[in-house]
Each structure stands twice: as structure tokens, then as C-alpha cells.
C-alpha atoms as a PDB file:
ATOM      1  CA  UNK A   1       0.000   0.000   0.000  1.00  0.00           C
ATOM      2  CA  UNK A   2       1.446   3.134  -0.972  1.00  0.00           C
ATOM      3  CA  UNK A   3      -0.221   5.556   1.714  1.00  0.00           C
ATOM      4  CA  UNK A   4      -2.748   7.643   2.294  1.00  0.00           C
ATOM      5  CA  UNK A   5      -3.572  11.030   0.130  1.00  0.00           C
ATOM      6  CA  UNK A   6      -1.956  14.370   1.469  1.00  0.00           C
ATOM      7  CA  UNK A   7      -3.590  17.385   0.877  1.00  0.00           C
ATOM      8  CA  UNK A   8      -2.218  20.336   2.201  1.00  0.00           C
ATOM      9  CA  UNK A   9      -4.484  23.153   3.294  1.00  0.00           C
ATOM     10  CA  UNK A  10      -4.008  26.633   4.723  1.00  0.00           C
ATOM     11  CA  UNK A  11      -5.922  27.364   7.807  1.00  0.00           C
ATOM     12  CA  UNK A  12      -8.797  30.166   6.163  1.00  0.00           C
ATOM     13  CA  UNK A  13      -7.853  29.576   2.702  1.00  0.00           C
ATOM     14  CA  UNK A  14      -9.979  25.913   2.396  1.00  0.00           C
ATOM     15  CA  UNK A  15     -12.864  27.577   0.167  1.00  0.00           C
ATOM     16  CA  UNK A  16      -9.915  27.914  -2.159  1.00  0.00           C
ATOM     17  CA  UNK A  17      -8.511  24.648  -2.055  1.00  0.00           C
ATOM     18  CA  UNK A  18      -9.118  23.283  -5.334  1.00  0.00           C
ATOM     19  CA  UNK A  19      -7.553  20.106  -4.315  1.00  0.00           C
ATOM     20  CA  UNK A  20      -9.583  20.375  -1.347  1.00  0.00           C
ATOM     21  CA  UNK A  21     -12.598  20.357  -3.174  1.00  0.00           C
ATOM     22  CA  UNK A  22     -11.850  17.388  -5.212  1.00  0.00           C
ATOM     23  CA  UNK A  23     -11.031  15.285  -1.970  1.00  0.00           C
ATOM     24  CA  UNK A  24     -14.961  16.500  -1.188  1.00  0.00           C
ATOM     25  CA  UNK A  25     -15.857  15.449  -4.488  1.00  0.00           C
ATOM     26  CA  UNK A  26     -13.909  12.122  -4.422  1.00  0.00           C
ATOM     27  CA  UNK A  27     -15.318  11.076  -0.970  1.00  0.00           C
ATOM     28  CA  UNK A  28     -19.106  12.272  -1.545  1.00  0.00           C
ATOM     29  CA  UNK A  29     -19.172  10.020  -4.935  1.00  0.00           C
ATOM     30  CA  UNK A  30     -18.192   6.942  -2.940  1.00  0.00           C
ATOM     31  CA  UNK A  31     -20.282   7.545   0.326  1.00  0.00           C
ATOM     32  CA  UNK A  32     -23.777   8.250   1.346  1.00  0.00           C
ATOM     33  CA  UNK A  33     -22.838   8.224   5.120  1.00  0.00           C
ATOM     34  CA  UNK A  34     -20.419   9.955   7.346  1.00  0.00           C
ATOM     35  CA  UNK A  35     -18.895   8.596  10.734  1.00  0.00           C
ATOM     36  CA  UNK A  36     -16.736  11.633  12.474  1.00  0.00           C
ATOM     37  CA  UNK A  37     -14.797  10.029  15.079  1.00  0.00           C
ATOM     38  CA  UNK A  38     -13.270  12.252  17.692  1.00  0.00           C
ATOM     39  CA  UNK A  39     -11.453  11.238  20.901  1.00  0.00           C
ATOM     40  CA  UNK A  40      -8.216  10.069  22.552  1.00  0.00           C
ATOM     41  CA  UNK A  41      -4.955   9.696  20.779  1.00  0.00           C
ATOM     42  CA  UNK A  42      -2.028   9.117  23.607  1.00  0.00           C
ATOM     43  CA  UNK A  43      -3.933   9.773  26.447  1.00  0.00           C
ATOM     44  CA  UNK A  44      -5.706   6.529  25.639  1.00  0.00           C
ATOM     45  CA  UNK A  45      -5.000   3.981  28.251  1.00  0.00           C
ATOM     46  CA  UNK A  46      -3.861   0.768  26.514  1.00  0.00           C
ATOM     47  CA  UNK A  47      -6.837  -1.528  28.268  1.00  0.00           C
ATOM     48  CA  UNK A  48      -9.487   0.818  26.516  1.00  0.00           C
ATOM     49  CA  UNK A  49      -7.624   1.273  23.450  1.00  0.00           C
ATOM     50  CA  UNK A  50      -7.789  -2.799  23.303  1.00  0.00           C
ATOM     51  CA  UNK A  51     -11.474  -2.524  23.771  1.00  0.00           C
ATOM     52  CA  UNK A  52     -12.097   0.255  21.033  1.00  0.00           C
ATOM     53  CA  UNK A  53     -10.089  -1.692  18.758  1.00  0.00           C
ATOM     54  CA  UNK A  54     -12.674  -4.140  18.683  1.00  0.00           C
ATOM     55  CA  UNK A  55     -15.192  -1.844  18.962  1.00  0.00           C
ATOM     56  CA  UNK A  56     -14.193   0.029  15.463  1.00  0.00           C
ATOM     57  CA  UNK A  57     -14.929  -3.237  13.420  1.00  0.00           C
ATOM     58  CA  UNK A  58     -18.437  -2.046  13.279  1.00  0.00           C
ATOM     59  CA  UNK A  59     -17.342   0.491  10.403  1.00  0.00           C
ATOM     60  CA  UNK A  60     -16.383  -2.356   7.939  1.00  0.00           C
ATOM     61  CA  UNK A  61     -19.442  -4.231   9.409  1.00  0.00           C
ATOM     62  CA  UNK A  62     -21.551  -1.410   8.245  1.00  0.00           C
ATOM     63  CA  UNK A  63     -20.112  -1.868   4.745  1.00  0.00           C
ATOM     64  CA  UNK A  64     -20.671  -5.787   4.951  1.00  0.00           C
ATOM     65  CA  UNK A  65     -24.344  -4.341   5.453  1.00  0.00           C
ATOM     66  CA  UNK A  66     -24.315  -2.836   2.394  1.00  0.00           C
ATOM     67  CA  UNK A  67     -23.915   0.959   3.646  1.00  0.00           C
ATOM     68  CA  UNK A  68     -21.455   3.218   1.463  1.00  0.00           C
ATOM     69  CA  UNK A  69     -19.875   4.806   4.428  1.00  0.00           C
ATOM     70  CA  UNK A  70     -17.124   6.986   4.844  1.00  0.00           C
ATOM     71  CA  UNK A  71     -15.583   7.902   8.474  1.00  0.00           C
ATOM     72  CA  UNK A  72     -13.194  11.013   9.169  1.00  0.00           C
ATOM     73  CA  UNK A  73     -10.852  11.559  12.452  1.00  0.00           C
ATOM     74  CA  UNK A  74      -7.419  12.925  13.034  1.00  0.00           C
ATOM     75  CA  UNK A  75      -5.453  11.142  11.132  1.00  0.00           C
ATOM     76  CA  UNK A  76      -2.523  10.654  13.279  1.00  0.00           C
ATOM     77  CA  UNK A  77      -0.772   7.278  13.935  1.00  0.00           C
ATOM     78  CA  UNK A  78      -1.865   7.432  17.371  1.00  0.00           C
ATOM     79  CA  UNK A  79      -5.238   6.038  19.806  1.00  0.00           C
ATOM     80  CA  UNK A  80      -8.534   6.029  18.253  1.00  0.00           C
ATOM     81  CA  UNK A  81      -7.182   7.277  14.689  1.00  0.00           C
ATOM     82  CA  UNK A  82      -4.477   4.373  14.673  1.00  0.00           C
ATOM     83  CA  UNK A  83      -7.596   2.042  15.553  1.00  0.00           C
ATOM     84  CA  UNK A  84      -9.694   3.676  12.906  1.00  0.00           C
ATOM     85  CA  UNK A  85      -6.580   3.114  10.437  1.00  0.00           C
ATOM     86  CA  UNK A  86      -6.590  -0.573  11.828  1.00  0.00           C
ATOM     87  CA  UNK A  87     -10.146  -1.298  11.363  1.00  0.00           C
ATOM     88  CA  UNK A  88      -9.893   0.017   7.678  1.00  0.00           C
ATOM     89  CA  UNK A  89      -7.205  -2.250   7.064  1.00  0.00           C
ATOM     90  CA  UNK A  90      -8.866  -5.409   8.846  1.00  0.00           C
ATOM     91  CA  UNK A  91     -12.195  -5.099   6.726  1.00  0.00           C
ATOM     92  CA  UNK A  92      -9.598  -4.978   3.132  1.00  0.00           C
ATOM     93  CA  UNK A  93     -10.067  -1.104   2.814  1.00  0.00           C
ATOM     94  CA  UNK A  94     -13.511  -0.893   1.762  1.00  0.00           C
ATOM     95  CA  UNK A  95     -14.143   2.441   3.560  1.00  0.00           C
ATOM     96  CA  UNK A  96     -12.521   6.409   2.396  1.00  0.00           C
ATOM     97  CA  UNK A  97     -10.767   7.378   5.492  1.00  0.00           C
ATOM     98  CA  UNK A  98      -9.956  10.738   6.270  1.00  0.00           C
ATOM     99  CA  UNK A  99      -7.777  12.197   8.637  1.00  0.00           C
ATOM    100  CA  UNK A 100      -7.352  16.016   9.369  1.00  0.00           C
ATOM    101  CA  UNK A 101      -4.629  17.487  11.723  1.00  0.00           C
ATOM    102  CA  UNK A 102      -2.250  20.331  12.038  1.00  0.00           C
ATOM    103  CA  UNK A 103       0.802  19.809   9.357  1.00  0.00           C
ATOM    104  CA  UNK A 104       3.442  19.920  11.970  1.00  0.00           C
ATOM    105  CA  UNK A 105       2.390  16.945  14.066  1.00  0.00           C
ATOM    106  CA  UNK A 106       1.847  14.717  10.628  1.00  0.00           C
ATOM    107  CA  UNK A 107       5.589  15.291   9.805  1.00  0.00           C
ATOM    108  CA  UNK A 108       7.399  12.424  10.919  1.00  0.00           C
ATOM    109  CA  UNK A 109      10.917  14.347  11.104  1.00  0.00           C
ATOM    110  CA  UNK A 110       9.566  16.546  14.088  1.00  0.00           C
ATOM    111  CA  UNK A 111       6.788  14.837  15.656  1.00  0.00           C
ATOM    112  CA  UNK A 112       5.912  12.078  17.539  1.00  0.00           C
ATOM    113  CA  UNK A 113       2.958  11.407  16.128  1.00  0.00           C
ATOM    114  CA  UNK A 114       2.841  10.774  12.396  1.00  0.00           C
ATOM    115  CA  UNK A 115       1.306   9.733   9.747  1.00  0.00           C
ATOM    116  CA  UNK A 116      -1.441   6.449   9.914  1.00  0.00           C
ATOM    117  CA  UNK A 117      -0.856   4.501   7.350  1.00  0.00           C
ATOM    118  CA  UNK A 118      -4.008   3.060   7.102  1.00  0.00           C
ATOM    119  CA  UNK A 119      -6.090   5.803   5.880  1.00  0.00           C
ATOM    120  CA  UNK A 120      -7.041   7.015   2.528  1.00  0.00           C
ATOM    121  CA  UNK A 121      -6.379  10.371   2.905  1.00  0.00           C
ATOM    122  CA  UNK A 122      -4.897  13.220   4.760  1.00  0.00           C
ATOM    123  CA  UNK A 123      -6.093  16.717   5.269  1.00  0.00           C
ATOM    124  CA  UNK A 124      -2.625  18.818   6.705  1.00  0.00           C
ATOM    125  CA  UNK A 125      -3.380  22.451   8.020  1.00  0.00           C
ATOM    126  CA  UNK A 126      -1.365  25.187   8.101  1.00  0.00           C
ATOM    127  CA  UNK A 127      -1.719  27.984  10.120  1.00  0.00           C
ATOM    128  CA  UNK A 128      -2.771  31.221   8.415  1.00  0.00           C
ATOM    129  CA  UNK A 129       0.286  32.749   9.389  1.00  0.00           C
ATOM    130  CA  UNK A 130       3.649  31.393   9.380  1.00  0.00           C
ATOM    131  CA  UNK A 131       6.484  32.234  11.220  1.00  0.00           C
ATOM    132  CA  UNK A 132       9.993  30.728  12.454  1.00  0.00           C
ATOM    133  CA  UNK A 133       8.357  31.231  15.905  1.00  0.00           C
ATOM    134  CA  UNK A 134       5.404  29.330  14.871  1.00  0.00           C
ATOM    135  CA  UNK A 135       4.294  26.405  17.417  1.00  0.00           C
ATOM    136  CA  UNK A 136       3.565  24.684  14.015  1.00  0.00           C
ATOM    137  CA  UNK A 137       7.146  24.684  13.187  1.00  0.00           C
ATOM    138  CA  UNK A 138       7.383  21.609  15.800  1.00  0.00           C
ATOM    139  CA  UNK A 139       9.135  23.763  19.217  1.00  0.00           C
ATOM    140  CA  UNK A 140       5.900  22.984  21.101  1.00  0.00           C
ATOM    141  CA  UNK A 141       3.247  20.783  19.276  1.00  0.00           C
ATOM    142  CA  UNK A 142       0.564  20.481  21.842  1.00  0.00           C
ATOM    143  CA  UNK A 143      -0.204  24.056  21.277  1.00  0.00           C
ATOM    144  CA  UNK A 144      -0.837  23.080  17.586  1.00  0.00           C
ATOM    145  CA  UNK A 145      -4.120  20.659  18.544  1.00  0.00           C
ATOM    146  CA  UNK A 146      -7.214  22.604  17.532  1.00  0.00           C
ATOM    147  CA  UNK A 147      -5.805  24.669  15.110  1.00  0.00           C
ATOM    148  CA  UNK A 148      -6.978  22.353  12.514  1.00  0.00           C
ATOM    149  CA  UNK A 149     -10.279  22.390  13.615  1.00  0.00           C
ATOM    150  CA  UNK A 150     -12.012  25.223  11.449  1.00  0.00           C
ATOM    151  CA  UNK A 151     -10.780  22.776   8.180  1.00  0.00           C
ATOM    152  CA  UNK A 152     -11.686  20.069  10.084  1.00  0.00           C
ATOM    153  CA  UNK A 153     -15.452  21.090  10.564  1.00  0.00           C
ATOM    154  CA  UNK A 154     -15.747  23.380   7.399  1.00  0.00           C
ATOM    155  CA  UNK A 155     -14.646  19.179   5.749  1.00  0.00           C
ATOM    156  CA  UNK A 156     -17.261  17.798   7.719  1.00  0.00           C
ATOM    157  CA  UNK A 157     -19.875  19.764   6.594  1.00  0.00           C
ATOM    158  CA  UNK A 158     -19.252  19.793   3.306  1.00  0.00           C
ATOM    159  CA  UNK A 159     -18.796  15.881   3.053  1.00  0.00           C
ATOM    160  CA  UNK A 160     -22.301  15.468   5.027  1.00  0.00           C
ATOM    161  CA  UNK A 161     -23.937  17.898   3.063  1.00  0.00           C
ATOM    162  CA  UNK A 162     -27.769  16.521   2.358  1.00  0.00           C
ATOM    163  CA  UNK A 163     -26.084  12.910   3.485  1.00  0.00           C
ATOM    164  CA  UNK A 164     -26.739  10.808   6.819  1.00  0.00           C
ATOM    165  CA  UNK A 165     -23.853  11.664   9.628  1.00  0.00           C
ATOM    166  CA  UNK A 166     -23.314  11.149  12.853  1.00  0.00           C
ATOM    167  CA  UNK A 167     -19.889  11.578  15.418  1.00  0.00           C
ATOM    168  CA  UNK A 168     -18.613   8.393  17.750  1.00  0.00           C
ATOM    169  CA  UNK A 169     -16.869   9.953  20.926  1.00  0.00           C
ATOM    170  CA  UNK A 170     -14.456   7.531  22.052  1.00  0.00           C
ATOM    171  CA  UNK A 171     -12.334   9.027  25.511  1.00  0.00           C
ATOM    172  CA  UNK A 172     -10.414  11.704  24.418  1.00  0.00           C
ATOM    173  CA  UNK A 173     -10.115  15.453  26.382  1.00  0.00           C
ATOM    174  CA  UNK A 174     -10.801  19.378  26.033  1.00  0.00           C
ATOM    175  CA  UNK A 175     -10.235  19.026  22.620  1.00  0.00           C
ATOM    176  CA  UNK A 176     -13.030  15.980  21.785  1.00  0.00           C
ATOM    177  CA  UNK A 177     -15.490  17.862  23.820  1.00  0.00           C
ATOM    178  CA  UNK A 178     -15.270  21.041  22.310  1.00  0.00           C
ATOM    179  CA  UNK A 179     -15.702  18.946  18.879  1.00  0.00           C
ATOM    180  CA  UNK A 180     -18.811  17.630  20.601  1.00  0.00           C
ATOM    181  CA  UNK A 181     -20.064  20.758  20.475  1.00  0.00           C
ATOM    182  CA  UNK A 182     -19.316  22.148  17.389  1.00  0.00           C
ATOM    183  CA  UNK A 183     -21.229  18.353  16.360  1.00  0.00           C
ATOM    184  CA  UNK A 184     -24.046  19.450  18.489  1.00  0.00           C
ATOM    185  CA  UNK A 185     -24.401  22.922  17.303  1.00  0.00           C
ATOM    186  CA  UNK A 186     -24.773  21.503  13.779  1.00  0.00           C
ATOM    187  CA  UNK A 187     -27.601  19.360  15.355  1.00  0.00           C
ATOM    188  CA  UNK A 188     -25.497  16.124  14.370  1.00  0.00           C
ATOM    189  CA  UNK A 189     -26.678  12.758  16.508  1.00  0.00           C
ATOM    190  CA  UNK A 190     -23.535  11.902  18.998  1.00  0.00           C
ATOM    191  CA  UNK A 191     -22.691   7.872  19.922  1.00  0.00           C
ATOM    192  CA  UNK A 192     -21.073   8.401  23.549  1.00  0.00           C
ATOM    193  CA  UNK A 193     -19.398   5.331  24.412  1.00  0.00           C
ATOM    194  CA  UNK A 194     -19.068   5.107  28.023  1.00  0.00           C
ATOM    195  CA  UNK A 195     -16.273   3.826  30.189  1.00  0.00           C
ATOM    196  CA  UNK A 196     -14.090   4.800  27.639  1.00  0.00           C
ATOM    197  CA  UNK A 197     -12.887   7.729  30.211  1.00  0.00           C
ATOM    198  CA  UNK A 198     -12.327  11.337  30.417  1.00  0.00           C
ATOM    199  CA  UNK A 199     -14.290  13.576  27.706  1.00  0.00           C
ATOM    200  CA  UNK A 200     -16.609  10.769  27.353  1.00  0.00           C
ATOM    201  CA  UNK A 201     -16.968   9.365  30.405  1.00  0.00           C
ATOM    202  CA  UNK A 202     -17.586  13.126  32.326  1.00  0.00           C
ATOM    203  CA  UNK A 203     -20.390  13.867  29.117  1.00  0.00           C
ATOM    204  CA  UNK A 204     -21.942  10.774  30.231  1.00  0.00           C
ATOM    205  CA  UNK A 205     -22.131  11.508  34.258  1.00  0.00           C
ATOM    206  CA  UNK A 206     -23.278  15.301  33.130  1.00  0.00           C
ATOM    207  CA  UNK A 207     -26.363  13.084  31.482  1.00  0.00           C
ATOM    208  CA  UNK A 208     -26.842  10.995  34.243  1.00  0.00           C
ATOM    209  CA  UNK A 209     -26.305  13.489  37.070  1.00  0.00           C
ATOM    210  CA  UNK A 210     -23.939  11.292  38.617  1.00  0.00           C
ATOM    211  CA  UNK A 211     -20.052  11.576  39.175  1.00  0.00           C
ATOM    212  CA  UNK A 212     -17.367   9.112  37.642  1.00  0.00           C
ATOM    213  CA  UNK A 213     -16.432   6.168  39.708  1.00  0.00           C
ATOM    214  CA  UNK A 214     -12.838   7.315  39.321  1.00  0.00           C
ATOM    215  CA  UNK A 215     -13.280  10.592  40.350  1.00  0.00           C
ATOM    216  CA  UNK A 216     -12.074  13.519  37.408  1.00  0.00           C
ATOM    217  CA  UNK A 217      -8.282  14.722  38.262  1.00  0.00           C
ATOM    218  CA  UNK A 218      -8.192  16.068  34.277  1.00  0.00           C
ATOM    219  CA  UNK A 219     -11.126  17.995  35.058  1.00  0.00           C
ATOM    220  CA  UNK A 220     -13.371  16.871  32.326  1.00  0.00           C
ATOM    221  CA  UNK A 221     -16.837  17.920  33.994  1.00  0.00           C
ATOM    222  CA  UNK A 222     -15.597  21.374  34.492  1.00  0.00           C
ATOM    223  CA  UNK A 223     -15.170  21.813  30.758  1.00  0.00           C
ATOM    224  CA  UNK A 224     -18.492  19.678  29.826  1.00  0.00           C
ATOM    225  CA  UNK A 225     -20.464  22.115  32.299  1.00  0.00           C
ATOM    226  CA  UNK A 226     -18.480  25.619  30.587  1.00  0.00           C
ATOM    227  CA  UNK A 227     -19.637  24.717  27.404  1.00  0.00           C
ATOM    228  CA  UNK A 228     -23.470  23.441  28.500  1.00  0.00           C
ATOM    229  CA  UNK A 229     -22.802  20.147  26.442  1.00  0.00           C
ATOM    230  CA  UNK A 230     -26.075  19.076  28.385  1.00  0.00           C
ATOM    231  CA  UNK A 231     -28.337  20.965  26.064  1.00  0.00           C
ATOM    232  CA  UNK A 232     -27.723  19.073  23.322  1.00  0.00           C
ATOM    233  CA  UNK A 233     -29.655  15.818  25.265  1.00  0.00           C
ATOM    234  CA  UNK A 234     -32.148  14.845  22.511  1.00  0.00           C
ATOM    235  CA  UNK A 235     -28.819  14.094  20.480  1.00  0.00           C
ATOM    236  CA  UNK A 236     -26.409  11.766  22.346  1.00  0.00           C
ATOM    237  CA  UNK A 237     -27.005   8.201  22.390  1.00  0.00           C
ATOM    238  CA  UNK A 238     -24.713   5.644  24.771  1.00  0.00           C
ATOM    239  CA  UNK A 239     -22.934   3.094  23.989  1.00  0.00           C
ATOM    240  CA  UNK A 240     -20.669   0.636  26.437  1.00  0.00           C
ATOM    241  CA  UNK A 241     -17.263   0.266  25.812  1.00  0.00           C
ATOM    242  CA  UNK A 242     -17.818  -3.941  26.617  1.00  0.00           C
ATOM    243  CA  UNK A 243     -20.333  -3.731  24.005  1.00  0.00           C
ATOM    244  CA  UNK A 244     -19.635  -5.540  20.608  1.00  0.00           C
ATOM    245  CA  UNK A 245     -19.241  -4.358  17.224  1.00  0.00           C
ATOM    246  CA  UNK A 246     -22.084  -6.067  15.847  1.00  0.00           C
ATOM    247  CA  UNK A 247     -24.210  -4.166  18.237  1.00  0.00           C
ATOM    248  CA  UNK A 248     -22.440  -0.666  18.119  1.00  0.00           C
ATOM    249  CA  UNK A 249     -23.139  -1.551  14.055  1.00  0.00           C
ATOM    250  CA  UNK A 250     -26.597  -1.708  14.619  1.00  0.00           C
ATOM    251  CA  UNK A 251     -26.958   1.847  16.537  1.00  0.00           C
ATOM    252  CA  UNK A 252     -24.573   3.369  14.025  1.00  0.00           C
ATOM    253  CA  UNK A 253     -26.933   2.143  10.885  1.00  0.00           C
ATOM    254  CA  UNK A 254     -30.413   3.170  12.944  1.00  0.00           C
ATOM    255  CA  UNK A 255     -28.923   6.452  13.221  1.00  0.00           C
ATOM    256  CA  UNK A 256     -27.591   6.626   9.356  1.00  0.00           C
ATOM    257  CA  UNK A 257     -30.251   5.381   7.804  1.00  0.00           C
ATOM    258  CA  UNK A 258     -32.727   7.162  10.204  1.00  0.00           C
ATOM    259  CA  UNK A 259     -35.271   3.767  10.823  1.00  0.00           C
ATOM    260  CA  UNK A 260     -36.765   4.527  14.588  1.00  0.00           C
ATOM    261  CA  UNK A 261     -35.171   7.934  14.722  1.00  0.00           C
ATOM    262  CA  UNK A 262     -37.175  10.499  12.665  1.00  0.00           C
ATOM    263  CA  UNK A 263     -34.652   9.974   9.271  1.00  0.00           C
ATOM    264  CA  UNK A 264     -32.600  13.036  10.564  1.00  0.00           C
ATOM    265  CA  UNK A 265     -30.256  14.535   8.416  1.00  0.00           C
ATOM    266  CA  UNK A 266     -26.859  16.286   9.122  1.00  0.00           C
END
């Protein structure tokens, strides 16, 4: 396998991006549902990362169903986009997969994240403005993580366009729950998988109204509560992380193909 597409984009230039647009064009001809995954990458503890990777064989399950799906994440080589990357390669690559991320953190000379191998393409941002001082120029690359997400979302919305979508929150931390919102705001359904810790875990207590059994030292409900992730209710669906991926299959197609809940589109 030769690797996954790179296209490069500039943060606030992707209107422009003619290649940009073809990736959209490419991905929307071969799918008629979108999964957004967002979650952990190394904060991922390796007992729930074994779990999700299990978990994540519902996407080429969907296809066995017959669904022309697509899914899109971070794209690093890392967590729950490494999983994703796996899972595409276990079902024989029957799925687009696109990752989007900050350009610094995909270049395997500075980082040490990388590159998945496993997924069909790659969406790298750069920041609007460049500069030898620039956090993207690898001196300090967790400052990097979010600048990628106006691409990121502006992608997602143009791939889902008139089309089925939903986004699977697997763990994760600020980051994944201030993507939860941006999901909610669009009034996208959200598959919570619980016990999968931090971001998802403390959205699922904030449902419940009950605290996690492991208390919340990264402070996960603080941020959940700042940015009233609560009033999105009537989207979120859970799902537990010692579920199967037969059964997470079968909430991920009610939702995408809208049988039992109102034929919603994203």
C-alpha cells in the first residue's frame, strides 16, 4: 500500500482549495454516510484502546451491510485514529478514510505522532500565518491541537452535506469535547461510548447526574459544564465500551439510515 492522500491546506484559505474540493468530491461520490470520530490519541489507556479496537470493526461491518460509508478523524498514527486506520485495514479497505490534523504533528521528522498509514487520505493544516516562531514549526506541538479544527469542521460539513452523519466519541479530552459541540451545534446525533474515560466518560455523568467512579483529576466535567454540552440531550445516544461491534453496528446504521429515529439529516 502506498499511503494515504496528502492534501495540504491553509488554515482560512480551504474555500480555495481546489484540491480540497476534489477530496470532497472524491469522498461524496463513494459515500452516502459519514462517521466523524473524535477522541483520545495518547492519552488513551492501553486496556481501553484494546477494547475500542474491537469496537471500530463495526465500520467495515456497516459496509458488509451494504452501507457506502465513509468515516473522518485525526489522522494521526496514534489512539482512536491508529484504531480507525486498523479497522480500515482489517475489513480490506472498503471504507474512504480521512484524517485532518495540524501539518506539523503529521511530519514524521519533528513529531511524535505521524502519519497512519491506514487511511485514505490526509487533510494537513497550516496555520494562516507562518512564522519561524510558529508552534507549528514543531518547538511545542501540543499548542498546535485545535488549530486544525475550522478545516476540520468546514470538511465535515461539506462531506455530510444533504447525506446521513453522525460523530462516535471515544475518551479523548478538552479538545473531543469542544468537537462535541461544534457536532451538536450543527444538530449532528452523537454515539457516547461510556467507560471509555475522560471527555466521554464526564459527558456521560453530566447526562446521568452522577459523578465518575474514578473521580475527574483532568477535570473533564468542568469543561463539559463551561460549554453546557447538556443541552444538546435529545442528540447523544450511549454506547458501552464492553459492548460488541455487531451491536455498536446496529446503533450506528439506525442512526444513518434514520429507521426509529425520525430519518434526521446532518
Amino acid at each position: 500500500m502506498s499511503g494515504p492522500v496528502i492534501v495540504r491546506v491553509t488554515s482560512g484559505a480551504q474555500q480555495q482549495s481546489t484540491d480540497l474540493g476534489r477530496l470532497v468530491d472524491d469522498v461524496r461520490g463513494r459515500a452516502a454516510a459519514f462517521v466523524f470520530l473524535s477522541g483520545g490519541a495518547a492519552g488513551m489507556p492501553p486496556a481501553v484502546q484494546r477494547r475500542v479496537r474491537k469496537l471500530l470493526d463495526a465500520l467495515p461491518v456497516l459496509v458488509s451491510r451494504g452501507m457506502r460509508l465513509a468515516v473522518a478523524d485525526g489522522g494521526t498514527g496514534v489512539g482512536l485514529m491508529k484504531e480507525a486506520g486498523l479497522a480500515r485495514r482489517r475489513g480490506g479497505n472498503t471504507f474512504p478514510l480521512i484524517g485532518v490534523a495540524p501539518a506539523s504533528v503529521l511530519d514524521t521528522r519533528a513529531s511524535t505522532w505521524g502519519v497512519d498509514p491506514n487511511h485514505s487520505h490526509l487533510v494537513a493544516v497550516d496555520p494562516a500565518q507562518w512564522t519561524a516562531e510558529s508552534p507549528s514549526a514543531g518547538r511545542d506541538e501540543p499548542t498546535v491541537w485545535g488549530s486544525e479544527a475550522d478545516v476540520m469542521f468546514a470538511l465535515f460539513d461539506r462531506l455530510a452535506e444533504g447525506r446521513s452523519s453522525l460523530a462516535l466519541v471515544i475518551n479523548g479530552g478538552r479538545l473531543t469535547l469542544e468537537e462535541v459541540a461544534r457536532h451538536g451545534a450543527s444538530g449532528r446525533r452523537i454515539v457516547v461510548v461510556t467507560g471509555s474515560g475522560r471527555a466521554a466518560d464526564a459527558l456521560a455523568c453530566a447526562l446521568a447526574r452522577t459523578e465518575p467512579a474514578d473521580g475527574d483529576p483532568d477535570g473533564m466535567g468542568d469543561v463539559v459544564r463551561s460549554l453546557d454540552l447538556v443541552r444538546y440531550r435529545r442528540l447523544y445516544d450511549l454506547f458501552p465500551l464492553a459492548g460488541d461491534a455487531e451491536s455498536l453496528a446496529s446503533v450506528l446504521e439506525r442512526h444513518l439510515t434514520g429507521v426509529g429515529d425520525g430519518g434526521r439529516q446532518s
